[in-house]
C-alpha atoms as a PDB file:
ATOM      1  CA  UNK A   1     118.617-104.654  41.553  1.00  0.00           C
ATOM      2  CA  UNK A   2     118.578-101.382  40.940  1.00  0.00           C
ATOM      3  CA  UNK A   3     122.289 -99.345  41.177  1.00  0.00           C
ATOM      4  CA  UNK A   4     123.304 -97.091  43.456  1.00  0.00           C
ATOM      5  CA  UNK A   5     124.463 -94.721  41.155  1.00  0.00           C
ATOM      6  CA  UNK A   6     121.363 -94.623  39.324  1.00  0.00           C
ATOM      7  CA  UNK A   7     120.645 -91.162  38.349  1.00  0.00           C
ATOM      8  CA  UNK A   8     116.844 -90.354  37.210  1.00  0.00           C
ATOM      9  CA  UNK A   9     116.130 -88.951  33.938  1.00  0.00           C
ATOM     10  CA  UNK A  10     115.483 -85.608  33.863  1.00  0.00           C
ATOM     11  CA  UNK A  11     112.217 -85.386  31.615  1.00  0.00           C
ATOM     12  CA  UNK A  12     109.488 -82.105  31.327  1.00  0.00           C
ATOM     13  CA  UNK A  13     107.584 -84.531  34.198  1.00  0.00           C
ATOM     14  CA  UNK A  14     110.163 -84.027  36.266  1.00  0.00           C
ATOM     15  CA  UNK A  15     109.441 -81.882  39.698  1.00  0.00           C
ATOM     16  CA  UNK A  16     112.731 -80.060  38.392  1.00  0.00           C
ATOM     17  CA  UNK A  17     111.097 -78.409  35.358  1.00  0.00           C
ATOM     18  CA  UNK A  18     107.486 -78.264  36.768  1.00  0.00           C
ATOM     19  CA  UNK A  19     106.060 -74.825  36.460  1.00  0.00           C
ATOM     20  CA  UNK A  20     106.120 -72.731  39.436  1.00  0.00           C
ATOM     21  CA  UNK A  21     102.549 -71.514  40.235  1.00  0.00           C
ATOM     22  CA  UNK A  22     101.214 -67.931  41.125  1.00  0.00           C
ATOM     23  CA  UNK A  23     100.856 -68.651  44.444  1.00  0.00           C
ATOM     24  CA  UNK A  24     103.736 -70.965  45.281  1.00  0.00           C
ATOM     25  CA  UNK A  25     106.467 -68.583  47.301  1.00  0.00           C
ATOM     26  CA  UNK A  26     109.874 -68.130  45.340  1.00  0.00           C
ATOM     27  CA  UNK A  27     112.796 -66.593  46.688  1.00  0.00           C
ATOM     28  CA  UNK A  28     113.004 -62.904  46.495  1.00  0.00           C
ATOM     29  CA  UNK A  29     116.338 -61.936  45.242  1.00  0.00           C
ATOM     30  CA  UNK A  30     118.235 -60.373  47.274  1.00  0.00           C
ATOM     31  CA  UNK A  31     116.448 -61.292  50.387  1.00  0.00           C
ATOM     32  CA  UNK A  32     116.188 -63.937  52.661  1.00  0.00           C
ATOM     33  CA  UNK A  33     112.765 -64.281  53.069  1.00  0.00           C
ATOM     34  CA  UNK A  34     110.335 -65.806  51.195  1.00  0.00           C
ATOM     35  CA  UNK A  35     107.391 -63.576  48.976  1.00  0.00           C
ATOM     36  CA  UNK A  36     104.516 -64.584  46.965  1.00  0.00           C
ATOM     37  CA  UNK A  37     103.973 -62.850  43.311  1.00  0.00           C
ATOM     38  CA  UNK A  38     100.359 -61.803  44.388  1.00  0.00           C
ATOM     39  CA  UNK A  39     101.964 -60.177  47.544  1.00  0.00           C
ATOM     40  CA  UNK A  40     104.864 -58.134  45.427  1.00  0.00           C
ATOM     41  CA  UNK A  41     101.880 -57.633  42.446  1.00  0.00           C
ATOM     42  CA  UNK A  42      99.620 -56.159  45.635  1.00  0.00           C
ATOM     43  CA  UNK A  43     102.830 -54.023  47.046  1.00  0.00           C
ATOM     44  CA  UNK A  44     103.732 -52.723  43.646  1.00  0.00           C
ATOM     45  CA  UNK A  45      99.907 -51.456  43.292  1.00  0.00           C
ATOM     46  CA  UNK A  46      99.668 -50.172  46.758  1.00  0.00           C
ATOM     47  CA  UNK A  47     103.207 -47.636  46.189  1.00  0.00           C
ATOM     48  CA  UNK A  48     101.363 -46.740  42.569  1.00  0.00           C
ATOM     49  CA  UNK A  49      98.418 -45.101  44.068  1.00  0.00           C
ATOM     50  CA  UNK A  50     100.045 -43.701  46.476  1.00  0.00           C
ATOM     51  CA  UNK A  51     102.870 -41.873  44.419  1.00  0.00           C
ATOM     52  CA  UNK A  52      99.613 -41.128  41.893  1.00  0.00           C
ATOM     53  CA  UNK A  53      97.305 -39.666  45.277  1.00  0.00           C
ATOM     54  CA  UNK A  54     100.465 -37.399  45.998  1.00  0.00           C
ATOM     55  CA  UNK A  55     100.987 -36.046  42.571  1.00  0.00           C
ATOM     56  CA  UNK A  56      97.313 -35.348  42.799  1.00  0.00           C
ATOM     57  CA  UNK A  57      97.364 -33.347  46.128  1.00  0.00           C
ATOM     58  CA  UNK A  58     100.649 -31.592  44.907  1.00  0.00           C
ATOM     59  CA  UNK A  59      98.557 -30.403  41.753  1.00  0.00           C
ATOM     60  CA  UNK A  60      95.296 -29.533  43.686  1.00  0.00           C
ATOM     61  CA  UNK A  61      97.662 -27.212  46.039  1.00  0.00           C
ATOM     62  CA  UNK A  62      99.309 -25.384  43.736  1.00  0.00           C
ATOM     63  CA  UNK A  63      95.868 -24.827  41.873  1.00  0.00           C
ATOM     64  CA  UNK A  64      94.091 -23.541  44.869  1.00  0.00           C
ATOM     65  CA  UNK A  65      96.993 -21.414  46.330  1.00  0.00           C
ATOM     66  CA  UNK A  66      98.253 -20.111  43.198  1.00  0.00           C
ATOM     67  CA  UNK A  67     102.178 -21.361  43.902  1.00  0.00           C
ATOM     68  CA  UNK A  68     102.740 -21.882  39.947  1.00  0.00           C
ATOM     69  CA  UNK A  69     106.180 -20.481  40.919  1.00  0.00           C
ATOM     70  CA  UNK A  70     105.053 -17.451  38.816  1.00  0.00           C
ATOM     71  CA  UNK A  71     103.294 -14.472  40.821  1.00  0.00           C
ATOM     72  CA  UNK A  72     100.173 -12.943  39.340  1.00  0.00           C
ATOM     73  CA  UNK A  73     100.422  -9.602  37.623  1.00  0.00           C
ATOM     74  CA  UNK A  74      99.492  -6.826  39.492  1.00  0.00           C
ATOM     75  CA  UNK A  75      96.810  -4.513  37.631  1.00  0.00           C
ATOM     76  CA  UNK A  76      98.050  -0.894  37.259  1.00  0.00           C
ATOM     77  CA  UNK A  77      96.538   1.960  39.276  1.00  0.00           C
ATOM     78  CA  UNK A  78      94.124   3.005  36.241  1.00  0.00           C
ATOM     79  CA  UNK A  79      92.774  -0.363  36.253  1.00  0.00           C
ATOM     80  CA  UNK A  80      92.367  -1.125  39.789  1.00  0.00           C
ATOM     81  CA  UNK A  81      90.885   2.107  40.902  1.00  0.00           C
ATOM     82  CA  UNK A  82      88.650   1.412  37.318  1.00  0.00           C
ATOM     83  CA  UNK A  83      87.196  -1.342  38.928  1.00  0.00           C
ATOM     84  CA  UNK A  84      86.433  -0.165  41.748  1.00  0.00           C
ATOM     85  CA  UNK A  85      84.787   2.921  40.255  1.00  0.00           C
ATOM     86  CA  UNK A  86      82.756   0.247  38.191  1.00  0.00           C
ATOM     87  CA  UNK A  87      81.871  -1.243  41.796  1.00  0.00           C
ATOM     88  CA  UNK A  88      80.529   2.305  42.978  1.00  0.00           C
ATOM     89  CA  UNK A  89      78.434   2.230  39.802  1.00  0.00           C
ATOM     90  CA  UNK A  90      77.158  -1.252  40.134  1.00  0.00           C
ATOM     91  CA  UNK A  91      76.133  -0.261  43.960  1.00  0.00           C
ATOM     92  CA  UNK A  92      74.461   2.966  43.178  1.00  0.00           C
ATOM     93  CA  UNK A  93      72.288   1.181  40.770  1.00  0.00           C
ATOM     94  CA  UNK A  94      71.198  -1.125  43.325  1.00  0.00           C
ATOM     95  CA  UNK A  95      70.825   0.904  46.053  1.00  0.00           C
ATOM     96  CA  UNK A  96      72.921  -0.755  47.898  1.00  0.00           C
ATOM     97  CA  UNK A  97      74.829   1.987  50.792  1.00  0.00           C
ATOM     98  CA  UNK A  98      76.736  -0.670  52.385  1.00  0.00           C
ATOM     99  CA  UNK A  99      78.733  -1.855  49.084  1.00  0.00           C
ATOM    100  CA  UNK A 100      79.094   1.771  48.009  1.00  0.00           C
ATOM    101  CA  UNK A 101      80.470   3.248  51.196  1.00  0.00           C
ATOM    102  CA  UNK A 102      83.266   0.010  51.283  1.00  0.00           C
ATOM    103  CA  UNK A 103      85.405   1.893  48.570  1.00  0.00           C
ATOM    104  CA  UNK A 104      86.139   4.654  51.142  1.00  0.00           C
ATOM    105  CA  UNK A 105      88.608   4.007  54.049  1.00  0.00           C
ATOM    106  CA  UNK A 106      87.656   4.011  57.287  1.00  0.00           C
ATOM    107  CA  UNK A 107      88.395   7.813  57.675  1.00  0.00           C
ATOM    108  CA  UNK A 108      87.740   9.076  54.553  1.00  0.00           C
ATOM    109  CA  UNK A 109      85.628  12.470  54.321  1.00  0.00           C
ATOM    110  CA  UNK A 110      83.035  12.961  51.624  1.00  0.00           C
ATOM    111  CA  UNK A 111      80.909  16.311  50.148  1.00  0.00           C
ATOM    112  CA  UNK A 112      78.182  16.006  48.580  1.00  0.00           C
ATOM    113  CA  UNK A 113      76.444  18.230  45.821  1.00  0.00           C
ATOM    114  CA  UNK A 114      75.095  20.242  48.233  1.00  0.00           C
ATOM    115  CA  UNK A 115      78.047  20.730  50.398  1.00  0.00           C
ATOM    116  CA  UNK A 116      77.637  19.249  53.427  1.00  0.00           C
ATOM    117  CA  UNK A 117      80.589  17.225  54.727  1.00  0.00           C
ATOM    118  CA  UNK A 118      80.550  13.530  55.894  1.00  0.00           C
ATOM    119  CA  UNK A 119      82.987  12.067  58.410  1.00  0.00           C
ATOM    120  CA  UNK A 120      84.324   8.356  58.415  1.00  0.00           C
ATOM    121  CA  UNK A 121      82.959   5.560  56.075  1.00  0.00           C
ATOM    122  CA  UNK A 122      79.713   4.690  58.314  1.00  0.00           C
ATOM    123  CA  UNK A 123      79.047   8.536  57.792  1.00  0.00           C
ATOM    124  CA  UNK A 124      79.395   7.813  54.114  1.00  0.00           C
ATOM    125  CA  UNK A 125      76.975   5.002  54.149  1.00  0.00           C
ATOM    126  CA  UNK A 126      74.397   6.223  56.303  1.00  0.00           C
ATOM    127  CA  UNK A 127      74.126   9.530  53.536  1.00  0.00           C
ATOM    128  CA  UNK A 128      73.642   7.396  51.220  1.00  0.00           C
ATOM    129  CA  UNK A 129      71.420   4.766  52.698  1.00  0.00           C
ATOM    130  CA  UNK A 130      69.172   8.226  53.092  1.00  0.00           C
ATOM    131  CA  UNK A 131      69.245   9.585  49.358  1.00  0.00           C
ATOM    132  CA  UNK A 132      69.081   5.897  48.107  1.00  0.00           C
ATOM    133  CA  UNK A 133      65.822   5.442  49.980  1.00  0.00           C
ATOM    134  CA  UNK A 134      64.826   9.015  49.073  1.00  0.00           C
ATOM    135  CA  UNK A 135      65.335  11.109  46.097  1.00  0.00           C
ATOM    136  CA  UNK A 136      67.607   8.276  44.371  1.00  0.00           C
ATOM    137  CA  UNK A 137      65.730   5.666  44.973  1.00  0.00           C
ATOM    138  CA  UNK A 138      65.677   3.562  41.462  1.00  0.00           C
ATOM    139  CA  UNK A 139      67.561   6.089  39.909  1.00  0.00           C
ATOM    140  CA  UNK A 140      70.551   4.898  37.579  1.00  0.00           C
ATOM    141  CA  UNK A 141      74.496   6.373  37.573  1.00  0.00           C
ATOM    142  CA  UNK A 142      76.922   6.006  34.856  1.00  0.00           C
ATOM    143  CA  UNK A 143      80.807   7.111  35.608  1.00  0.00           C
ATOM    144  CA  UNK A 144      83.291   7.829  33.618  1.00  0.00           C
ATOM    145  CA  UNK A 145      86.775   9.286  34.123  1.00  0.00           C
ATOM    146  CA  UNK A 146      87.406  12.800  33.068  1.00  0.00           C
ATOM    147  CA  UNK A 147      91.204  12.968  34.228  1.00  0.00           C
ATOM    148  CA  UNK A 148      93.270  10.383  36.162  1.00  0.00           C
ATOM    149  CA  UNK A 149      96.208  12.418  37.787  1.00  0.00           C
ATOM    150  CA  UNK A 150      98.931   9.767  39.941  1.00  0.00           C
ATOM    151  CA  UNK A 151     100.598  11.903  41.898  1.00  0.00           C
ATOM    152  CA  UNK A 152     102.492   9.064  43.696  1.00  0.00           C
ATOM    153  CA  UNK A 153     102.935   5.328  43.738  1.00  0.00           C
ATOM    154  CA  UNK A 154     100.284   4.768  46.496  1.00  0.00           C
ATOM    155  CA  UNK A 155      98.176   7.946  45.610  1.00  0.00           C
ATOM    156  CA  UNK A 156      96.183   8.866  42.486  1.00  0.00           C
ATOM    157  CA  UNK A 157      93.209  11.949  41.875  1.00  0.00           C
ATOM    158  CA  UNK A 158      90.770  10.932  39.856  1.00  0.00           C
ATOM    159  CA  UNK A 159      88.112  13.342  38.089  1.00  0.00           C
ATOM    160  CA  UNK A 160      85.206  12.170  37.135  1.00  0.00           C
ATOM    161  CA  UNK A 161      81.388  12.854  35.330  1.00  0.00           C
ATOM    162  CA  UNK A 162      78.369  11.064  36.611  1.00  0.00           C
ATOM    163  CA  UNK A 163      75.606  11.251  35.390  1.00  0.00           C
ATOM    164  CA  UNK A 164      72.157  10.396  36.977  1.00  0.00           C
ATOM    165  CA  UNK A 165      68.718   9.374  35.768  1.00  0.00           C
ATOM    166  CA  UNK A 166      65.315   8.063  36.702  1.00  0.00           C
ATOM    167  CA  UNK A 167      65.386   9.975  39.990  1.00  0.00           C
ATOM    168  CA  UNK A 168      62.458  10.687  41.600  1.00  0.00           C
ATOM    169  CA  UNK A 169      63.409  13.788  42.959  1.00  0.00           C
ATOM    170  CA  UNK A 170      66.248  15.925  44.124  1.00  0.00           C
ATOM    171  CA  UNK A 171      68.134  17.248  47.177  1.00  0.00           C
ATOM    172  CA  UNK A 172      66.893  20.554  48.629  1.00  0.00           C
ATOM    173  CA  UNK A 173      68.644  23.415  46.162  1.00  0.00           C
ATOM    174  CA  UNK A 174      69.511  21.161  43.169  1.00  0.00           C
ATOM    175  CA  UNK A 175      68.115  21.341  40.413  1.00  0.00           C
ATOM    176  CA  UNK A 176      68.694  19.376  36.566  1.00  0.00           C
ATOM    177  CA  UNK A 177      71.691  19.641  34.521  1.00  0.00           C
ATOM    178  CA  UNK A 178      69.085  19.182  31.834  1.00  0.00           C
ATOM    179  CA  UNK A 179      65.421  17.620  31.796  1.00  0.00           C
ATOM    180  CA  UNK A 180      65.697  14.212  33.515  1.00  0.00           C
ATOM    181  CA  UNK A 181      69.626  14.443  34.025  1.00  0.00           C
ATOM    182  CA  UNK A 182      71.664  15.262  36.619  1.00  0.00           C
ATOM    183  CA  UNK A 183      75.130  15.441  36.097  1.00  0.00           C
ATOM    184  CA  UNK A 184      78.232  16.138  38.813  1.00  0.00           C
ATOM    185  CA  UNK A 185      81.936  16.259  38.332  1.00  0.00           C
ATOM    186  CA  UNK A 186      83.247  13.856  41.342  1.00  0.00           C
ATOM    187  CA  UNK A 187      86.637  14.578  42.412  1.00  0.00           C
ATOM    188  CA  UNK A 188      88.342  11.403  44.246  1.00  0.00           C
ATOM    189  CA  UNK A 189      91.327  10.884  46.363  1.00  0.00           C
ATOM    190  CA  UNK A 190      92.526   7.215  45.764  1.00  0.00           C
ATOM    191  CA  UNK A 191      94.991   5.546  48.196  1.00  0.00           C
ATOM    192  CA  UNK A 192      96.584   2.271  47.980  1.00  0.00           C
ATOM    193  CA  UNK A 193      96.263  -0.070  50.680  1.00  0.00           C
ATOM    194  CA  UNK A 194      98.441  -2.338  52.473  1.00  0.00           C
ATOM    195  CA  UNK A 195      97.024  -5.170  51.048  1.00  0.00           C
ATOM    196  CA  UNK A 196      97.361  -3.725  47.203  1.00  0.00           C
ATOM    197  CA  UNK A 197      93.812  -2.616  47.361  1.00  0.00           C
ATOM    198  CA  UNK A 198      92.628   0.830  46.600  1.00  0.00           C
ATOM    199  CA  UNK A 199      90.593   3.240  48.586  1.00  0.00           C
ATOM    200  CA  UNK A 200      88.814   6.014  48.436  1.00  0.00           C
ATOM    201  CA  UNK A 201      90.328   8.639  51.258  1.00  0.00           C
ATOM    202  CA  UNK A 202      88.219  11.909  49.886  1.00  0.00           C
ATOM    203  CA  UNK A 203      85.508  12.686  47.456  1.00  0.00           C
ATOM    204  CA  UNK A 204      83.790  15.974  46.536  1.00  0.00           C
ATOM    205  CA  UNK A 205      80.714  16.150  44.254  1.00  0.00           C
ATOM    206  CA  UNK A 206      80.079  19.269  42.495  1.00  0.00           C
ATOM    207  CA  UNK A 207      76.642  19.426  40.306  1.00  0.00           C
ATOM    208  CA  UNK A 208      77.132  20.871  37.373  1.00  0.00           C
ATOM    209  CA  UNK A 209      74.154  23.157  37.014  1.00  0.00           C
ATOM    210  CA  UNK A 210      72.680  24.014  33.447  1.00  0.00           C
ATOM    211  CA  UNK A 211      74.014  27.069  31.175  1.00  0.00           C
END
């Protein structure tokens, strides 16, 4: 007869020492439920891709909205109004009035060679829709600055010397600097915008006739 006091032996068979599987639940510690490993392997996943979708959104923002924490250098006066003498130049070339009259502010005033005096930016661009469909039409301008004078933070003159070619033709009472050329010294009035932009408030064209 077996004793009462009879204590198994405690062998590798024993359910004591058998090998917990995967999906058997074991205690969580520090918790008083119960939680498989696939369950806290599946959690632990879940948390990575999110923390790794948020670091990826946090770098696509800052990308696309520039807040590097370091602000952009501004480009000086020269520069700016540079470019957008090089964007009067690229729009004379094409014969495009629209992009050409967009450097002047809304009440800028412009004379031309011949003198005549244009009010307001759609004044501008309608003068030059005309030429650019008439005597300029195909012709080619290259600018270049004479004398840049900045009389004030938000206000610069600029002198200039254009030069024009491949016209087919010219405005009543000019006539060519030299055989196929036409050059004018363009006097602008450059204002700086509330948005940091630069304008043209004035211009006046003067051709400069041959010696």
């Amino acid at each position: 007869m077996p004793s009462i006091f009879h204590i198994p032996s405690l062998t590798a068979r024993s359910p004591l020492f058998r090998k917990t599987p995967d999906h058997v639940q074991e205690l969580k510690k520090g918790s008083c439920h119960y939680e498989s490993k696939s369950t806290h392997r599946l959690r632990d996943a879940k948390l990575r891709i999110r923390n790794w979708i948020g670091a990826l959104i946090m770098t696509l923002t800052l990308g696309t909205t520039g807040c590097s924490g370091v602000k952009a250098a501004e480009d000086t006066p020269r520069v700016a109004i540079e470019k957008v003498l090089a964007t009067e130049q690229s729009a004379w070339n094409a014969g495009d009035s629209i992009s050409y009259a967009a450097e002047y502010t809304d009440d800028a005033d412009f004379i031309n060679i011949r003198g005549q005096v244009f009010a307001g930016k759609p004044a501008v661009q309608q003068q030059h829709a005309k030429i650019f469909a008439g005597p300029f039409k195909g012709s080619d301008i290259t600018i270049v600055v004479r004398k840049f004078n900045q009389i004030s933070d938000s206000a610069v003159l600029v002198d200039t010397d254009q030069t024009v070619t491949h016209f087919v033709g010219l405005p009543p009472g000019i006539v060519e600097s030299s055989p196929g050329t036409l050059v004018t010294h363009f006097k602008y009035l450059a204002i700086k915008q509330i948005d940091g932009t630069w304008k043209f408030a004035s211009g006046q064209n003067t051709v400069a006739l041959p010696n």
